[in-house]
Protein backbone atom coordinates (compact mmCIF):
# COMPACT_ATOMS: atom_id res chain seq x y z
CA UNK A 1 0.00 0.00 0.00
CA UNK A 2 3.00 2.54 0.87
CA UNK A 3 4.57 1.58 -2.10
CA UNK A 4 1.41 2.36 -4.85
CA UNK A 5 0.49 5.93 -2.34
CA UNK A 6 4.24 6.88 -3.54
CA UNK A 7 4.22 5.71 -6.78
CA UNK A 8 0.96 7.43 -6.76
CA UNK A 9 2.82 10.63 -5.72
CA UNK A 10 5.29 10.25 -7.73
CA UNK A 11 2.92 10.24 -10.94
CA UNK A 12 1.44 13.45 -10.14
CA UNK A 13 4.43 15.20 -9.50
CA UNK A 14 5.97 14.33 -12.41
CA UNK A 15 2.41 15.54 -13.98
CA UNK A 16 2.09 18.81 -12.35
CA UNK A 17 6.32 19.55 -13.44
CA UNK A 18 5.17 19.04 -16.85
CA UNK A 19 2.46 21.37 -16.74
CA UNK A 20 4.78 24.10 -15.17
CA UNK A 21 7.22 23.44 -17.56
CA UNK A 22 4.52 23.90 -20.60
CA UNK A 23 2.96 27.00 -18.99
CA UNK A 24 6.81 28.85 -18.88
CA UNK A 25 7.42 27.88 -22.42
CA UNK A 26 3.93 29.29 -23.81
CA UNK A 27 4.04 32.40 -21.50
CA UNK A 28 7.51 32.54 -22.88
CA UNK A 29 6.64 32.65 -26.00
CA UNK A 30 3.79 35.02 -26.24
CA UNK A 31 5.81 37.97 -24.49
CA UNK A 32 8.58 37.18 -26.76
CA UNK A 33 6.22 37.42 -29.84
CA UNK A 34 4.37 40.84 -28.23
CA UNK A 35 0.99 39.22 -27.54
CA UNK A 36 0.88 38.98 -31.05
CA UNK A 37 -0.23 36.04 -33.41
CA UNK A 38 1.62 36.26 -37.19
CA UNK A 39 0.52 33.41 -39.13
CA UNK A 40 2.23 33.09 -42.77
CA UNK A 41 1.97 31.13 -45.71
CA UNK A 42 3.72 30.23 -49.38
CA UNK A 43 1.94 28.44 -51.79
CA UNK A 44 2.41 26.18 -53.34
CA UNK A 45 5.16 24.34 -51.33
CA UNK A 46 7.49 23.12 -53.56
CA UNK A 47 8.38 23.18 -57.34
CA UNK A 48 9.74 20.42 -59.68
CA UNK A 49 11.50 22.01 -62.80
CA UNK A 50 13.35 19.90 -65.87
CA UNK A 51 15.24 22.54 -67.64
CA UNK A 52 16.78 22.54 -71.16
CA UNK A 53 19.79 24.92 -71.05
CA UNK A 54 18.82 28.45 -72.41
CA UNK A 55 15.20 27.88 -71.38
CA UNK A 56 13.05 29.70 -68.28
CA UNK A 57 10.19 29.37 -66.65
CA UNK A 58 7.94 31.53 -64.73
CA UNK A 59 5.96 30.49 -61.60
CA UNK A 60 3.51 32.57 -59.63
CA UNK A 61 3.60 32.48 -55.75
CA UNK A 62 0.73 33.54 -53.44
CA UNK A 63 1.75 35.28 -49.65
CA UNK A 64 -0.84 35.59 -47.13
CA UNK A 65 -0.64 37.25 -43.70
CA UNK A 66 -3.20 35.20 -42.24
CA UNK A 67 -2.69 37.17 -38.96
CA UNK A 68 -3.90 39.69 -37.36
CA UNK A 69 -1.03 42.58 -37.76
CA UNK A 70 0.63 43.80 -40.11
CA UNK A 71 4.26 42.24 -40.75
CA UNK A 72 7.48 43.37 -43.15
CA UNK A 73 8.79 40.51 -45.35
CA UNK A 74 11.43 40.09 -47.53
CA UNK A 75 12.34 37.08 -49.58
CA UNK A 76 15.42 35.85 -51.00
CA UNK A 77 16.70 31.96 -52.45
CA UNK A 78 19.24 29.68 -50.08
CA UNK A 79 20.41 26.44 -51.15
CA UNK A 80 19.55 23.60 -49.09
CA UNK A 81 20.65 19.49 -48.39
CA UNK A 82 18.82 16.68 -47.50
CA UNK A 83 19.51 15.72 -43.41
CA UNK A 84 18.75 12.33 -42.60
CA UNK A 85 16.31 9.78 -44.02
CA UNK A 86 13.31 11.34 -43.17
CA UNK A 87 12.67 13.62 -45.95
CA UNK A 88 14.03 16.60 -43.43
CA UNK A 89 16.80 19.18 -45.14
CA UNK A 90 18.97 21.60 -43.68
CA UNK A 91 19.08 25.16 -44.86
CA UNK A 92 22.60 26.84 -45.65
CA UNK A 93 21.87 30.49 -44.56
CA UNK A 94 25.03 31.16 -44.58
CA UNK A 95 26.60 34.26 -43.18
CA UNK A 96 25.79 36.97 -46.26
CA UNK A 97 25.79 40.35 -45.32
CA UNK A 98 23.02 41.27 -48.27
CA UNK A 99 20.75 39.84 -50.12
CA UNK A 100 21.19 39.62 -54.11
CA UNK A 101 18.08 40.52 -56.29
CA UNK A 102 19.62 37.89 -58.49
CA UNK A 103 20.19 34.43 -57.12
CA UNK A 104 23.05 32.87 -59.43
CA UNK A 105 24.76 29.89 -59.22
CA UNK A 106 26.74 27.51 -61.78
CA UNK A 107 24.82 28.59 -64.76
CA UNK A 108 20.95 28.86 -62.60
CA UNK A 109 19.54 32.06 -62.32
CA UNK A 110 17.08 32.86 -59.90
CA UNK A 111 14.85 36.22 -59.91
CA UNK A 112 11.35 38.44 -59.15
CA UNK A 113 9.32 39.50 -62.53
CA UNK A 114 7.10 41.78 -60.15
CA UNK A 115 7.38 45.33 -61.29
CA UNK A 116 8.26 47.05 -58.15
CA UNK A 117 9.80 44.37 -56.28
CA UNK A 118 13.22 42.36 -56.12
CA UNK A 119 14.42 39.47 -54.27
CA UNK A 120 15.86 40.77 -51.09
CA UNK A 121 13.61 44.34 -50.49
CA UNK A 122 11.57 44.92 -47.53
CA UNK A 123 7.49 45.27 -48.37
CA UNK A 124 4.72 45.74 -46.53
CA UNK A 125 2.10 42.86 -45.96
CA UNK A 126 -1.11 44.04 -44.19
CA UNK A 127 -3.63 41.84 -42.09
CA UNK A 128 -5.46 39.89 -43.98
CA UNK A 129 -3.58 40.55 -47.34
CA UNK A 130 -2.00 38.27 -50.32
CA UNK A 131 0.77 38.84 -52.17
CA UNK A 132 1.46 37.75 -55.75
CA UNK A 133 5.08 37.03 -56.46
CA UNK A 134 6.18 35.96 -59.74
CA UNK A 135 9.22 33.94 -59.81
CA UNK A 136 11.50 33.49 -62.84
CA UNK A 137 14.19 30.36 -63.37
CA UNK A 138 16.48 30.52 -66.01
CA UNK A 139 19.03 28.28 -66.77
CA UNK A 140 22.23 29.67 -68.63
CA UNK A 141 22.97 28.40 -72.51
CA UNK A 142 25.98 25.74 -71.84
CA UNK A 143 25.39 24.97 -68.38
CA UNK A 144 26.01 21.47 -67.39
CA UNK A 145 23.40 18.68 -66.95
CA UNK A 146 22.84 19.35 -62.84
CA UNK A 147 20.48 18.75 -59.58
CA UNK A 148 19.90 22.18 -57.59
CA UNK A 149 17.61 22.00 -54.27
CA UNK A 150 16.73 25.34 -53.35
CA UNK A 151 14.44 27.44 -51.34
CA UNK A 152 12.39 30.62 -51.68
CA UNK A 153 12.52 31.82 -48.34
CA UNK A 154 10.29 34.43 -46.57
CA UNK A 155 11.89 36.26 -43.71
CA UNK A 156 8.96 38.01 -41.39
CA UNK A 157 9.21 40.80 -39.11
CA UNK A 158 6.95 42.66 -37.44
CA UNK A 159 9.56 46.29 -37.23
CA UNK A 160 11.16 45.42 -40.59
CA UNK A 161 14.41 44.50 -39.46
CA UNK A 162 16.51 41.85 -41.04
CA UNK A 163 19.97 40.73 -40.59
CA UNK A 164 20.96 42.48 -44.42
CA UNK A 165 18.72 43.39 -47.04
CA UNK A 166 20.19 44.72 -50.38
CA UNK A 167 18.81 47.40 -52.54
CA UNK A 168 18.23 51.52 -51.50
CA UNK A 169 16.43 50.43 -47.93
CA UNK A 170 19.43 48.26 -46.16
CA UNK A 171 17.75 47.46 -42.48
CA UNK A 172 20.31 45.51 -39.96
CA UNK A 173 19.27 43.90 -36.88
CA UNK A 174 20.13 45.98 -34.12
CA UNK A 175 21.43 43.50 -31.09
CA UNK A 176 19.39 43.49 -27.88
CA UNK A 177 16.27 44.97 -29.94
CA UNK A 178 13.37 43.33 -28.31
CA UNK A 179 9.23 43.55 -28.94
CA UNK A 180 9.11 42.17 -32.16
CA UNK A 181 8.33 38.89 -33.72
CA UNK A 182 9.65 37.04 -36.48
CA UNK A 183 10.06 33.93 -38.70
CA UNK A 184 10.89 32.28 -41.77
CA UNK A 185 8.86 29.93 -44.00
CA UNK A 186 9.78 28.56 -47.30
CA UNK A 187 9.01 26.76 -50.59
CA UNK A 188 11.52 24.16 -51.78
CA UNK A 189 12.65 24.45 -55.32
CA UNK A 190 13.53 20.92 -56.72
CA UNK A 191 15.81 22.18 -60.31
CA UNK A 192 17.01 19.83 -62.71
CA UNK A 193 19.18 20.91 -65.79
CA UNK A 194 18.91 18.50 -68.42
CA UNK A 195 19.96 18.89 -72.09
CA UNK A 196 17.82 15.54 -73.09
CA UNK A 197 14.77 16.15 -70.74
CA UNK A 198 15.52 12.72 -69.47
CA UNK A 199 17.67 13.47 -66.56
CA UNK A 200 20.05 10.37 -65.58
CA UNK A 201 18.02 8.49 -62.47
CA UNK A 202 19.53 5.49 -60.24
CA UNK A 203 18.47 4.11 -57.46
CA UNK A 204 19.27 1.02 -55.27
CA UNK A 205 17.51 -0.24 -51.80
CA UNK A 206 19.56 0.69 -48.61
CA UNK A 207 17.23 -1.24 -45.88
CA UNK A 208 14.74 -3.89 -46.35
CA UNK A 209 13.68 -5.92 -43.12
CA UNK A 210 10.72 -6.76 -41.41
CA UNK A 211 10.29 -5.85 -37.76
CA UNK A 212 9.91 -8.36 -35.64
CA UNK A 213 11.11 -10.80 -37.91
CA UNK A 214 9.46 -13.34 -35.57
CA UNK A 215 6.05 -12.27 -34.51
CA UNK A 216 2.53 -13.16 -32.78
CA UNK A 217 -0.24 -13.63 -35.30
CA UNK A 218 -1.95 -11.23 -33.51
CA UNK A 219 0.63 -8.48 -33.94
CA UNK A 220 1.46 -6.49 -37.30
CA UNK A 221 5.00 -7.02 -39.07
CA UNK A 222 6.34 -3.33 -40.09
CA UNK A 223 8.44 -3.59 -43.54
CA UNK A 224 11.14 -0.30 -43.40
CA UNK A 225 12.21 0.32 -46.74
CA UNK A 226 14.76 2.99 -47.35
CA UNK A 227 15.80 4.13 -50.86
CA UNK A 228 19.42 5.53 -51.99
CA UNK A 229 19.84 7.58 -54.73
CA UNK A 230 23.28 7.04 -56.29
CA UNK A 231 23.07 9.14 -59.03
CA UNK A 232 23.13 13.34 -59.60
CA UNK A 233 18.86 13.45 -60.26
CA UNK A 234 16.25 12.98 -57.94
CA UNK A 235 13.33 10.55 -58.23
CA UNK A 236 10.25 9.48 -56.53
CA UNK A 237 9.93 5.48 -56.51
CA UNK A 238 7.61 3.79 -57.89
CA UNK A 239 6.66 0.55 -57.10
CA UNK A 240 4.96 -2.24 -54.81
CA UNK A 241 5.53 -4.46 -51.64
CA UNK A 242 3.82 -8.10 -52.26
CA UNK A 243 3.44 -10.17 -49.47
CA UNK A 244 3.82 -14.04 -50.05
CA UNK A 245 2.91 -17.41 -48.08
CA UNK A 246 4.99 -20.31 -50.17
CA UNK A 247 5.90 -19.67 -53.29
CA UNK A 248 2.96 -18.12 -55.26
CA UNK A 249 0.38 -17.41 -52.56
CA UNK A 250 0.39 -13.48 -52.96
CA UNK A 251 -1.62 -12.52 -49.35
CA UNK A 252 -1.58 -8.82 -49.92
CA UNK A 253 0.06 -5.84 -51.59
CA UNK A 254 1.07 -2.31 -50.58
CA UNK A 255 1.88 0.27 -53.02
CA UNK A 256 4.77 2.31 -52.07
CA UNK A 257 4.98 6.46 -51.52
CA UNK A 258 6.32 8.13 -54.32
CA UNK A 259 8.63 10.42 -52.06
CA UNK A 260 11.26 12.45 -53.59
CA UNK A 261 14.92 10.85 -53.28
CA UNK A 262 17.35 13.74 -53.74
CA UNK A 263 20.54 13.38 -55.23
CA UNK A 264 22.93 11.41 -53.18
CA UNK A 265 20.70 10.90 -49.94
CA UNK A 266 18.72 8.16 -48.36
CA UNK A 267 15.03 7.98 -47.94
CA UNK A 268 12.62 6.18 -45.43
CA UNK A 269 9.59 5.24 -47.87
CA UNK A 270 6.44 4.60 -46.79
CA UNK A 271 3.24 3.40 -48.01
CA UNK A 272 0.23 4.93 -49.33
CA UNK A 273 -3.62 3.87 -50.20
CA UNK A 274 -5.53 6.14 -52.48
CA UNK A 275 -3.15 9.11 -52.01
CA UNK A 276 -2.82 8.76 -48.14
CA UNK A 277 -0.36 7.75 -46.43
CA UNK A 278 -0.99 4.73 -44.14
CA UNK A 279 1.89 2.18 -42.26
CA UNK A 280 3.81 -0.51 -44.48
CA UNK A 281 2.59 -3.14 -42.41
CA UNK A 282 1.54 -6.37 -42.68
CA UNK A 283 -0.94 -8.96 -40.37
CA UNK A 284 -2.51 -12.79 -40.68
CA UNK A 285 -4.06 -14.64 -38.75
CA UNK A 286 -2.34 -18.12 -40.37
CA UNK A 287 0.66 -19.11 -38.58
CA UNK A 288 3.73 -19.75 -40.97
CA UNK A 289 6.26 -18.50 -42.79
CA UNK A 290 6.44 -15.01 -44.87
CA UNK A 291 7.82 -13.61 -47.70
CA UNK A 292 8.03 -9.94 -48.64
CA UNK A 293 8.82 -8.80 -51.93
CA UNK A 294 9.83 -5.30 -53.04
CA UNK A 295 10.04 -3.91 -56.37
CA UNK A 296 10.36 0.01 -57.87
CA UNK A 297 11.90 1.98 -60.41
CA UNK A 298 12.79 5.76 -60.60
CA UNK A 299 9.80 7.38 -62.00
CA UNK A 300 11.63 8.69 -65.51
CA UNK A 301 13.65 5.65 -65.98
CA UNK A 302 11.11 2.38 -65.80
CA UNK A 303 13.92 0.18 -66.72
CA UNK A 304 15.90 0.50 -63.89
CA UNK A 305 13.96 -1.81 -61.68
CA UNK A 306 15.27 -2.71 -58.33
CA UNK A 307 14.22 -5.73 -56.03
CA UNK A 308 14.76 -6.91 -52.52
CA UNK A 309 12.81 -9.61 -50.08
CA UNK A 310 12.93 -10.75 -46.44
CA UNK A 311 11.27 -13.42 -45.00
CA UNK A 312 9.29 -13.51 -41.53
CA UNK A 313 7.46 -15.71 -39.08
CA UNK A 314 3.71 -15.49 -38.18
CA UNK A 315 3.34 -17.93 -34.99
CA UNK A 316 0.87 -18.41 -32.04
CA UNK A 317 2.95 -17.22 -29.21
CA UNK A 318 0.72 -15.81 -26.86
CA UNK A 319 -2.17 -18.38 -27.53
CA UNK A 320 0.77 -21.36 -26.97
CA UNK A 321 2.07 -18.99 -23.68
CA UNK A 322 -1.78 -18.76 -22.58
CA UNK A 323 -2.42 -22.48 -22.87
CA UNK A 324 0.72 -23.45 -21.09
CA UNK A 325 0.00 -21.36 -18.34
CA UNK A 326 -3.74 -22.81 -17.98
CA UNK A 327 -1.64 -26.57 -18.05
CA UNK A 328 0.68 -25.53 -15.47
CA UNK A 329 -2.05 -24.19 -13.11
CA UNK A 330 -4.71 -27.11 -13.71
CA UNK A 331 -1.17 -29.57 -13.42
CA UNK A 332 -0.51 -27.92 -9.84
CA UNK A 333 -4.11 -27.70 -8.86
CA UNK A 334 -4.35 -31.09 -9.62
CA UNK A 335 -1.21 -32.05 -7.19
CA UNK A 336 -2.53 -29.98 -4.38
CA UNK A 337 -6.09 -31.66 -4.63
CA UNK A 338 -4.53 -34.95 -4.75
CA UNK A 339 -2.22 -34.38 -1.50
């Protein structure tokens, strides 16, 4: 009894230091933010390009301050690289003291079409208003076949200062200035240079293994797939996981998410059922033995199919645990009736 009233106590101060700790952290942030809310967006989220040197495109972007004050933005393009396997990238800010109105790098060029704005100036954005930004890629005559991952970034402020903006209104950050909020939010620019239109795409499977690879058949098998790209394009997979009993018994089959692979990264794929994404998992109710199959093949290059299986166990351990427990205790009960 002493030992559940402390465990008891225990609980609920570990419950009531989590609360404190949440309540700091949100008053935190609200006085740090000026009581008040800026909510941003850029749409859409990400762009795919396949560029023939000499060629540009043009691509219109819609702002919104969703919020209820007005903010200052500016926008300029970093590069970025893929971190981890979980689709997550890392930005490379760098330390520039301005901002370009041109981005330009290894033949890619990188601009605004608006009339009265450039990458890098400070506008306006009121409550409640949307922005149209018109962005135009160009790739150089001659440049070489190439990946680029990129991002349009939008810097927020609510005072309008930034860390360097170029053109005739330069605003630094003045250290210690306090009372304002800010934030960044971006739209990833996937950029291939291709002189064919059929950029070069390889890929070969990093990770295929079922988890457990002995299991109840009351539990679900998870199949972890994860995708390298060995090659200078990126790709999204396409393809299937078939699960097996014997030889030919096909049981079920999961089709896999056509994630983007970037250029010499690794990717966790999942699966997905009528454009959702759901668990690659797998569960039967028959006791035996398993086979997974996967197949894909980079989404411009069919040909260059790929293929890996594992095999797994589907057994009745907790029913066989359950009934050897009952036998033990009707084997003892047994013995003590009998003495």
């Amino acid at each position: 009894m002493q030992n559940s009233k402390l465990q008891f106590k225990i609980k609920n101060f570990k419950l009531l230091t989590q609360l404190l700790i949440f309540n700091f952290v949100l008053l935190t942030c609200a006085s740090g933010a000026n009581a008040s809310s800026l909510a941003l967006s850029v749409s859409p989220p990400l762009l795919e390009v396949i560029l023939a040197p000499g060629k540009s495109i043009t691509k219109a972007y819609e702002v919104v301050n969703d919020s209820d004050s007005d903010i200052y933005l500016r926008t300029r393009v970093v590069p970025f690289e893929p971190a981890g396997s979980e689709g997550g990238v890392t930005l490379k800010l760098g330390n520039e003291p301005t901002v370009e109105p041109i981005f330009e790098k290894n033949g890619l060029q990188i601009s605004l079409s608006n009339a009265n704005l450039k990458l890098g100036e400070t506008f306006l954005l009121k409550a409640g208003e949307r922005r149209q930004l018109v962005l135009k890629v160009r790739a150089v005559a001659g440049s070489a076949d190439k990946d680029y991952y990129l991002t349009l970034l939008a810097e927020q402020s609510s005072q309008g200062e930034f860390a360097g903006t170029s053109g005739s209104q330069p605003r630094l950050l003045t250290p210690g200035t306090g009372g304002q909020a800010s934030g960044k939010i971006g739209s990833n620019l996937l950029i291939t240079i291709s002189g064919s239109g059929q950029p070069k795409q390889v890929g070969t499977i990093a990770e295929f293994s079922a988890q457990p690879r002995v299991a109840d058949i009351f539990d679900k098998v998870s199949l972890n797939l994860i995708i390298a790209n060995v090659d200078k394009n990126f790709f999204k997979p396409i393809g299937k996981i078939e699960i097996f009993q014997g030889k030919e018994k096909k049981l079920a089959e999961l089709a896999l998410r056509p994630d983007n692979v970037l250029s010499g990264s690794s990717r966790r794929i999942g699966c997905w059922l009528d454009e959702s994404e759901i668990p690659c998992q797998f569960k039967a109710f028959w006791p035996g033995r398993y086979r997974a199959l996967v197949t894909f093949s980079p989404d411009l290059a069919p040909a260059e199919t790929q293929a890996g299986e594992v095999y797994f166990w589907l057994l009745p351990i907790k029913l066989m645990a359950g009934l050897l427990l009952a036998g033990v205790i009707v084997v003892l009960t047994i013995k003590k009736l009998g003495h």
